[in-house]
C-alpha atoms as a PDB file:
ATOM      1  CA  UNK A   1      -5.761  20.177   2.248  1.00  0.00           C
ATOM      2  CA  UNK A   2      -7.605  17.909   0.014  1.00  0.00           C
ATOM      3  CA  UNK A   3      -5.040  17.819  -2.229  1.00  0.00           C
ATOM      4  CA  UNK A   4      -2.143  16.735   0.334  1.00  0.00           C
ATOM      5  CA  UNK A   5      -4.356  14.075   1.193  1.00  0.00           C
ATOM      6  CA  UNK A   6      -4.540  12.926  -2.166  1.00  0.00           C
ATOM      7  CA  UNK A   7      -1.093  13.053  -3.192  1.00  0.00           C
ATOM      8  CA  UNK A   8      -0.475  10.759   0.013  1.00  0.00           C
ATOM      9  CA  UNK A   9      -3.030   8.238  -1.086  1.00  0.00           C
ATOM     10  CA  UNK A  10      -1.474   7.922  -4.357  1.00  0.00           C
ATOM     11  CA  UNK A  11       1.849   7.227  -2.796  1.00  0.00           C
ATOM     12  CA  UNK A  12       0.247   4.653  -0.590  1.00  0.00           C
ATOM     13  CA  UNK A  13      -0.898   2.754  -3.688  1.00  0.00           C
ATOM     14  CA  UNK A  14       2.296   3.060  -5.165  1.00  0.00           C
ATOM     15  CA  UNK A  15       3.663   1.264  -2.120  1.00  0.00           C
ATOM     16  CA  UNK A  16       1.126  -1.251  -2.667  1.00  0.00           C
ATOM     17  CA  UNK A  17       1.872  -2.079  -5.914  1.00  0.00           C
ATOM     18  CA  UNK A  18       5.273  -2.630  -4.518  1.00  0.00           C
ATOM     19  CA  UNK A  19       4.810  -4.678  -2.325  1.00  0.00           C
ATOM     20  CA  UNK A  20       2.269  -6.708  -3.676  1.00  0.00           C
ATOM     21  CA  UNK A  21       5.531  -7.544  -6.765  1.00  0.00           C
ATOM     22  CA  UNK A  22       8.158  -7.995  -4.064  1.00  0.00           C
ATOM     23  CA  UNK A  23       5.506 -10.840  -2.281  1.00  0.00           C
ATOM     24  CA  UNK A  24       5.617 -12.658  -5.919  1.00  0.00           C
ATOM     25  CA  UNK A  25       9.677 -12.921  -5.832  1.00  0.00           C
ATOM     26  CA  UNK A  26      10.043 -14.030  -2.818  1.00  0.00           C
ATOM     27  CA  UNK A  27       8.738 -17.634  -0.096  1.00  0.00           C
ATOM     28  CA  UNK A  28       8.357 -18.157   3.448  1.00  0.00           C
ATOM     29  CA  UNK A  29       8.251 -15.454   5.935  1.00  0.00           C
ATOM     30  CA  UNK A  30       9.381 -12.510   3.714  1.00  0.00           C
ATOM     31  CA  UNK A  31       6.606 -13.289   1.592  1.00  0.00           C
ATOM     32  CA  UNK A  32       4.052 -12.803   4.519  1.00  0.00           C
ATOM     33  CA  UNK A  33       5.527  -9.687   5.511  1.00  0.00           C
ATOM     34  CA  UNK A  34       5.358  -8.137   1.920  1.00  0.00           C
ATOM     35  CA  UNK A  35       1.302  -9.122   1.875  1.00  0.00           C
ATOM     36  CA  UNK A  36       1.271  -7.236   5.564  1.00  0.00           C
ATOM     37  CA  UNK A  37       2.582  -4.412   3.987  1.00  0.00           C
ATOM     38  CA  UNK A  38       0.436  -4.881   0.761  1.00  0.00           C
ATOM     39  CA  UNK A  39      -2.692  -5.188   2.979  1.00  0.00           C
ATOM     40  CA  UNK A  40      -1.643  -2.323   5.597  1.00  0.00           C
ATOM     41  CA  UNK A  41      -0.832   0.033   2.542  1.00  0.00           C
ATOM     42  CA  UNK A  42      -4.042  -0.677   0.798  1.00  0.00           C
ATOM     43  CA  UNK A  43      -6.144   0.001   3.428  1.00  0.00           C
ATOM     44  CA  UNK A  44      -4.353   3.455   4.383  1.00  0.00           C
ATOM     45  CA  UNK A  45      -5.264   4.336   0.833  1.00  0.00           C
ATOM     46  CA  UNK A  46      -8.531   3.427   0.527  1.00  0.00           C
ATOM     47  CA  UNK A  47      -9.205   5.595   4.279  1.00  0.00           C
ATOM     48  CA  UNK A  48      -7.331   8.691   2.520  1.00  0.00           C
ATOM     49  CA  UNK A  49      -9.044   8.386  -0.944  1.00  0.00           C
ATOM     50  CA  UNK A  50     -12.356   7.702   0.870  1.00  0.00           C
ATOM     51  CA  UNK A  51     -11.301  11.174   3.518  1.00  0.00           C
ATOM     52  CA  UNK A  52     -10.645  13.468   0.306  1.00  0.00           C
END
């Protein structure tokens, strides 16, 4: 089970990543909705990583 929750971390930080690239391309609102996401992914992958 540990494992499944680990695999799913490392996909969260992959969003992360992501999104934390698309908030450099882009101004205005978008740009506050890609750090949301940057934020909200990090944290879910810090909780699983920390859970494992």
């Amino acid at each position: 089970m540990n494992w499944i929750i680990l695999i799913n971390a490392g996909l969260f930080e992959v969003d992360f990543t992501f999104c934390l690239a698309k908030a450099k391309t882009v101004q205005g609102n978008p740009f506050f909705l890609w750090i949301a996401g940057f934020l909200i992914s990090l944290t879910i992958s810090i909780i699983l990583i920390l859970e494992s």
